[in-house]
N, C-alpha and C. Protein backbone atom coordinates (compact mmCIF):
# COMPACT_ATOMS: atom_id res chain seq x y z
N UNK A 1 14.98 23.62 -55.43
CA UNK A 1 15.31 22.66 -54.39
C UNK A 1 14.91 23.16 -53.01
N UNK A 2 15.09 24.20 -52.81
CA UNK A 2 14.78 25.29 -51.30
C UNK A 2 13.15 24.84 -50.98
N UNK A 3 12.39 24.85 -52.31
CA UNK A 3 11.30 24.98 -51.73
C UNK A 3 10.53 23.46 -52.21
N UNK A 4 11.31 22.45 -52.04
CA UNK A 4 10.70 20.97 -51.92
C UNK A 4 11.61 20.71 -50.46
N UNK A 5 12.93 21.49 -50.01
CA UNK A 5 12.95 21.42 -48.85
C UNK A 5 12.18 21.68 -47.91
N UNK A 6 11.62 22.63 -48.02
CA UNK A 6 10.75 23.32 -47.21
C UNK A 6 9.18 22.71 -46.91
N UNK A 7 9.16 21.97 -47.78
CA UNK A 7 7.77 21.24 -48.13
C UNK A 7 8.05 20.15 -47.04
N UNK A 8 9.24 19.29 -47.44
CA UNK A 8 9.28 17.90 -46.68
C UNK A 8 9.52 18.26 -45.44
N UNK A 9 10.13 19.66 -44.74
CA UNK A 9 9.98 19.98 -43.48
C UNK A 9 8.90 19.96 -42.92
N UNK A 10 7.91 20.84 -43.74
CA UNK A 10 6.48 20.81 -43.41
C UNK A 10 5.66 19.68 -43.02
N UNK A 11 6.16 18.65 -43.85
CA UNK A 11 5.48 17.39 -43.98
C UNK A 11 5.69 16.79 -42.82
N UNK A 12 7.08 16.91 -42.74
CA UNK A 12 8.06 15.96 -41.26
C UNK A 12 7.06 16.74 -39.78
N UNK A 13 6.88 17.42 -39.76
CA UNK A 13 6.27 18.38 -38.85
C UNK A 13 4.87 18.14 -39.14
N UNK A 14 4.51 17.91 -39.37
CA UNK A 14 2.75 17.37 -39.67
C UNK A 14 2.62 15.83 -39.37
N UNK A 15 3.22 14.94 -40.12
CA UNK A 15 3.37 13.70 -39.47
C UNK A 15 3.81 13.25 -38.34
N UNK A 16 4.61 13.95 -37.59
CA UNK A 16 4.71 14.18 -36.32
C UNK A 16 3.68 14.50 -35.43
N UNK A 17 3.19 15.28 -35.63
CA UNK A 17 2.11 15.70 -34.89
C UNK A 17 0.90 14.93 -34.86
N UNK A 18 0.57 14.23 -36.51
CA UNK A 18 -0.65 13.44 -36.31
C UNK A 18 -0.43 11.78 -35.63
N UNK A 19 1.08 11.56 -35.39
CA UNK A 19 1.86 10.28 -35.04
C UNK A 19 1.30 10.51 -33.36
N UNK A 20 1.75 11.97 -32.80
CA UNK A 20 1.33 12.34 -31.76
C UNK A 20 0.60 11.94 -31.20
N UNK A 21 -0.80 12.52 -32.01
CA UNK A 21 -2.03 12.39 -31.72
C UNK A 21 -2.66 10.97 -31.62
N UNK A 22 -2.07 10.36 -32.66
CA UNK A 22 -2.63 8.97 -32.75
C UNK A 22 -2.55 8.29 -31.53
N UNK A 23 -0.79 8.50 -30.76
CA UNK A 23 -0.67 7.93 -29.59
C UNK A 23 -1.80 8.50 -28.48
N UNK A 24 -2.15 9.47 -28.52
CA UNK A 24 -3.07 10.08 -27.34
C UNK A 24 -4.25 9.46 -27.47
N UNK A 25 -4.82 9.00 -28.31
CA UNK A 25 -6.04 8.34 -28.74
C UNK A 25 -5.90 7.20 -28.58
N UNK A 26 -5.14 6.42 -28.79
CA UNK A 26 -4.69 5.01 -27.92
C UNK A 26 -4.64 4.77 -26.50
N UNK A 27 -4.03 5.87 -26.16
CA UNK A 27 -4.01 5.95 -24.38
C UNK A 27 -5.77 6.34 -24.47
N UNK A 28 -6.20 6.89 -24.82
CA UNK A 28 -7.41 7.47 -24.43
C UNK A 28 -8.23 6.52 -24.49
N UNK A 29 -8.47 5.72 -25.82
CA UNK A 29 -9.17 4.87 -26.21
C UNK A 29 -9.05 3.30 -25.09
N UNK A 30 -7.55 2.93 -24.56
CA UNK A 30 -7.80 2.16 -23.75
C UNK A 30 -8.49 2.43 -22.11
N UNK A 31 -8.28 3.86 -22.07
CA UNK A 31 -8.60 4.00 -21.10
C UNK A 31 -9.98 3.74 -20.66
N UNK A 32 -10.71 4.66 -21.67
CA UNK A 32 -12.57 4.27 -22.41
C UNK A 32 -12.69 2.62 -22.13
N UNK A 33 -12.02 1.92 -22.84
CA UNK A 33 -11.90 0.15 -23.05
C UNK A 33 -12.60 0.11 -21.48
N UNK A 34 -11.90 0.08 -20.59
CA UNK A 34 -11.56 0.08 -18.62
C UNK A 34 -13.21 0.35 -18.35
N UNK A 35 -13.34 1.09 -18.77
CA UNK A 35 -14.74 1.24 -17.86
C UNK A 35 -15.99 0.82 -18.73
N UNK A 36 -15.91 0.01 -19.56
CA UNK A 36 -17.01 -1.16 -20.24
C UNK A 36 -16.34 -2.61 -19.10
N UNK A 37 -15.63 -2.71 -18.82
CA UNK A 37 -15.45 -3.97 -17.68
C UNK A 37 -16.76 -4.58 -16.84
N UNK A 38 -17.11 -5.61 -17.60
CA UNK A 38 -17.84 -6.39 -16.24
C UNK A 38 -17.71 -6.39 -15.06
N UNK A 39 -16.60 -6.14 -14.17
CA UNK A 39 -16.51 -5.73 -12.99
C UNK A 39 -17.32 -4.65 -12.90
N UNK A 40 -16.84 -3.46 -13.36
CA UNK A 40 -17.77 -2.26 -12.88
C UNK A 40 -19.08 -2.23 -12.85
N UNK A 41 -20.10 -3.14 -13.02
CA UNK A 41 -21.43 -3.65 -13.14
C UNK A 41 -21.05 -4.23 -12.07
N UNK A 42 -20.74 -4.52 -11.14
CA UNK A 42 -20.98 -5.51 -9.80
C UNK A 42 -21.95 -4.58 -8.84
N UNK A 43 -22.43 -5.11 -8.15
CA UNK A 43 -22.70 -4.37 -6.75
C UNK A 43 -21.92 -4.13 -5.30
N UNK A 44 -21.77 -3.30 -4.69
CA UNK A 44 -20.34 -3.12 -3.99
C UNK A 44 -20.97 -4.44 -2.74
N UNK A 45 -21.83 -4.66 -2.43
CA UNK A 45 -21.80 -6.06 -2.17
C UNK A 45 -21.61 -7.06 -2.25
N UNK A 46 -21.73 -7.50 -3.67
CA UNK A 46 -21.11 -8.65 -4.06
C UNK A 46 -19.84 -8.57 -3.88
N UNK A 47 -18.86 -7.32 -4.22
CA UNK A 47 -17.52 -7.42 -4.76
C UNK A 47 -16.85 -7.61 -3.06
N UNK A 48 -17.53 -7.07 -1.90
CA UNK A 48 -16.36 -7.24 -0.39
C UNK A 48 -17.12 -8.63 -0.27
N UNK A 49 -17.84 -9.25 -0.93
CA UNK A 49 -18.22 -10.47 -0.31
C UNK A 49 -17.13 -11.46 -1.01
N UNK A 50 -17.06 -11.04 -2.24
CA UNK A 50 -15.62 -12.04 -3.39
C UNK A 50 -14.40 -11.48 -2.64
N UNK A 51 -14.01 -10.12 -2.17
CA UNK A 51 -12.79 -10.16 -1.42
C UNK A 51 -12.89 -10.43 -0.12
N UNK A 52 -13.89 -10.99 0.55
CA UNK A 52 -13.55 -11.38 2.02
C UNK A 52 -13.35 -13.35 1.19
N UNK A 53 -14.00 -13.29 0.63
CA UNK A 53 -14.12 -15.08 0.52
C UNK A 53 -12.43 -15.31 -0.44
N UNK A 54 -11.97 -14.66 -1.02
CA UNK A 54 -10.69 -14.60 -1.72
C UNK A 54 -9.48 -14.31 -0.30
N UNK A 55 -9.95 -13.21 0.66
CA UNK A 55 -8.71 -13.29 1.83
C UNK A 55 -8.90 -14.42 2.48
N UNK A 56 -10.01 -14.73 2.86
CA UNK A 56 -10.29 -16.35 3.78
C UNK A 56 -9.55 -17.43 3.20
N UNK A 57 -9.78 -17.43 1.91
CA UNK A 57 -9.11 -18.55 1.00
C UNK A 57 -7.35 -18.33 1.04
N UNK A 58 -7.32 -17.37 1.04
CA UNK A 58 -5.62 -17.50 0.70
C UNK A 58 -4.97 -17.34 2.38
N UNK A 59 -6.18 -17.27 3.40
CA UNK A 59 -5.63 -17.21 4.61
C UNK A 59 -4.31 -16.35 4.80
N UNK A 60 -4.64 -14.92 4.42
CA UNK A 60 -4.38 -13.19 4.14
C UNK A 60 -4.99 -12.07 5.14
N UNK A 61 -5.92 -13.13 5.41
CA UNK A 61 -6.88 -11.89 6.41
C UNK A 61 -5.91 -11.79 7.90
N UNK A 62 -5.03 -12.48 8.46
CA UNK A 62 -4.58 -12.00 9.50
C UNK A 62 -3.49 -10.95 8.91
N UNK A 63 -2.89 -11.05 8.12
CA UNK A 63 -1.94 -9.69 8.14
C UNK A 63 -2.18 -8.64 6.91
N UNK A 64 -4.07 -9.00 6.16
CA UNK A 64 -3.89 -7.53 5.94
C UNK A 64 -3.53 -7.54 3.85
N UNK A 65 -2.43 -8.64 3.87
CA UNK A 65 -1.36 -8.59 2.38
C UNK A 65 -2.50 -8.50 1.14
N UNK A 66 -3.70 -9.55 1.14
CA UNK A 66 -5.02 -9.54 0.05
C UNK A 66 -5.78 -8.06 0.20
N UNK A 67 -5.78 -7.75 1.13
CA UNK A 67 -6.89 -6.28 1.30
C UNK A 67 -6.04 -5.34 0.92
N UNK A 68 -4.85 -5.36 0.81
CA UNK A 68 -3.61 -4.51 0.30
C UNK A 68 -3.43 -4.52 -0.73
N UNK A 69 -3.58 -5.35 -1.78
CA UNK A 69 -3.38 -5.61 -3.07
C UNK A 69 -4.70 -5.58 -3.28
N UNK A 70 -5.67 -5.81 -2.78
CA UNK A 70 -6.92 -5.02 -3.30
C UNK A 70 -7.05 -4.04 -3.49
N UNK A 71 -6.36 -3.23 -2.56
CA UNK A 71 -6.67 -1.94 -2.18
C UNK A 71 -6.05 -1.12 -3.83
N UNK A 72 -5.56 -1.65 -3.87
CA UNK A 72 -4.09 -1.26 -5.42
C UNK A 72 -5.13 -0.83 -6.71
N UNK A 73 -5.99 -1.66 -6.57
CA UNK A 73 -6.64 -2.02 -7.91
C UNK A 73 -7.15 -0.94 -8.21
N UNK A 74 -7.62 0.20 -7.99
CA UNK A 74 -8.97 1.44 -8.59
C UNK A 74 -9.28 2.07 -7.09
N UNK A 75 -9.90 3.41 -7.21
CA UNK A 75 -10.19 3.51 -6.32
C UNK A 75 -11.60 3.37 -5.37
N UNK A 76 -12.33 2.72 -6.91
CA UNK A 76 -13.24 2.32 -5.76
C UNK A 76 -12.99 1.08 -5.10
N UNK A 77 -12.41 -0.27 -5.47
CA UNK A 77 -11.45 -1.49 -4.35
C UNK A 77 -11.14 -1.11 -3.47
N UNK A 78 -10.37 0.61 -3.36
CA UNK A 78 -9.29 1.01 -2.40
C UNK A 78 -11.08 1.11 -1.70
N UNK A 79 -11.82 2.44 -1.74
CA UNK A 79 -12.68 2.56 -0.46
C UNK A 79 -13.36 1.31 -0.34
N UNK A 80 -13.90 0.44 -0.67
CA UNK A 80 -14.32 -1.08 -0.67
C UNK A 80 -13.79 -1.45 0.29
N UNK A 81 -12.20 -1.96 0.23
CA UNK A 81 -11.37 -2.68 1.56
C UNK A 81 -11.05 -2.34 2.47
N UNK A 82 -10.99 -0.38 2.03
CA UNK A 82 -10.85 0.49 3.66
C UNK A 82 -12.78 0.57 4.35
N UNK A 83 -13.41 0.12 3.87
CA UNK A 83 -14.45 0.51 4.71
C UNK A 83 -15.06 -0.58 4.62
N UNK A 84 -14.23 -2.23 4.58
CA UNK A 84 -14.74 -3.54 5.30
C UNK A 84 -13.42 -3.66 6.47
N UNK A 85 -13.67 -3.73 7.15
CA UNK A 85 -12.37 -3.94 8.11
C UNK A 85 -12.42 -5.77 8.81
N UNK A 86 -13.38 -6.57 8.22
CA UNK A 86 -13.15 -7.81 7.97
C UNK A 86 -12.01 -8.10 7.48
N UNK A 87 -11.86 -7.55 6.46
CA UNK A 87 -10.43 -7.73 5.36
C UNK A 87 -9.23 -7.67 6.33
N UNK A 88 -8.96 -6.95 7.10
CA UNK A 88 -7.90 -6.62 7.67
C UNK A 88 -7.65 -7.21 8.95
């Protein structure tokens, strides 16, 4: 009996670990997903020209709130909206 205990310990401790892993590869794997995005194919031209015409539209550009929540998104949005100062 000692040593089918000892086994299913082993086991419990191995499936654990590959349960582990599996989760890390999920995080990993979506992360991979993120940067096949059609966005990231834009040109940084096009994209302050869709966020100046998106703050104009929601009439955002006087205080800033659209170029702020742009800014949120990645960090290339963030240098994008800090280095159009239209946005703001």
């Amino acid at each position: 009996l000692d040593g089918y205990e000892s086994e299913i310990h082993r086991l419990q401790i191995r499936l654990t670990d590959i349960q582990n892993r599996r989760e890390r590869l999920k995080t990993h794997a979506k992360c991979l997903r993120s940067l096949l995005s059609p966005v990231r194919k834009l040109p940084n031209e096009l994209l302050t020209s869709v966020f100046g015409y998106v703050c104009a539209e929601n009439k955002l550009q006087d205080y800033g709130g659209a170029a702020l929540t742009l800014s949120y998104v990645c960090t290339r949005w963030r240098q994008l909206t800090v280095g159009y100062p239209e946005l703001w």
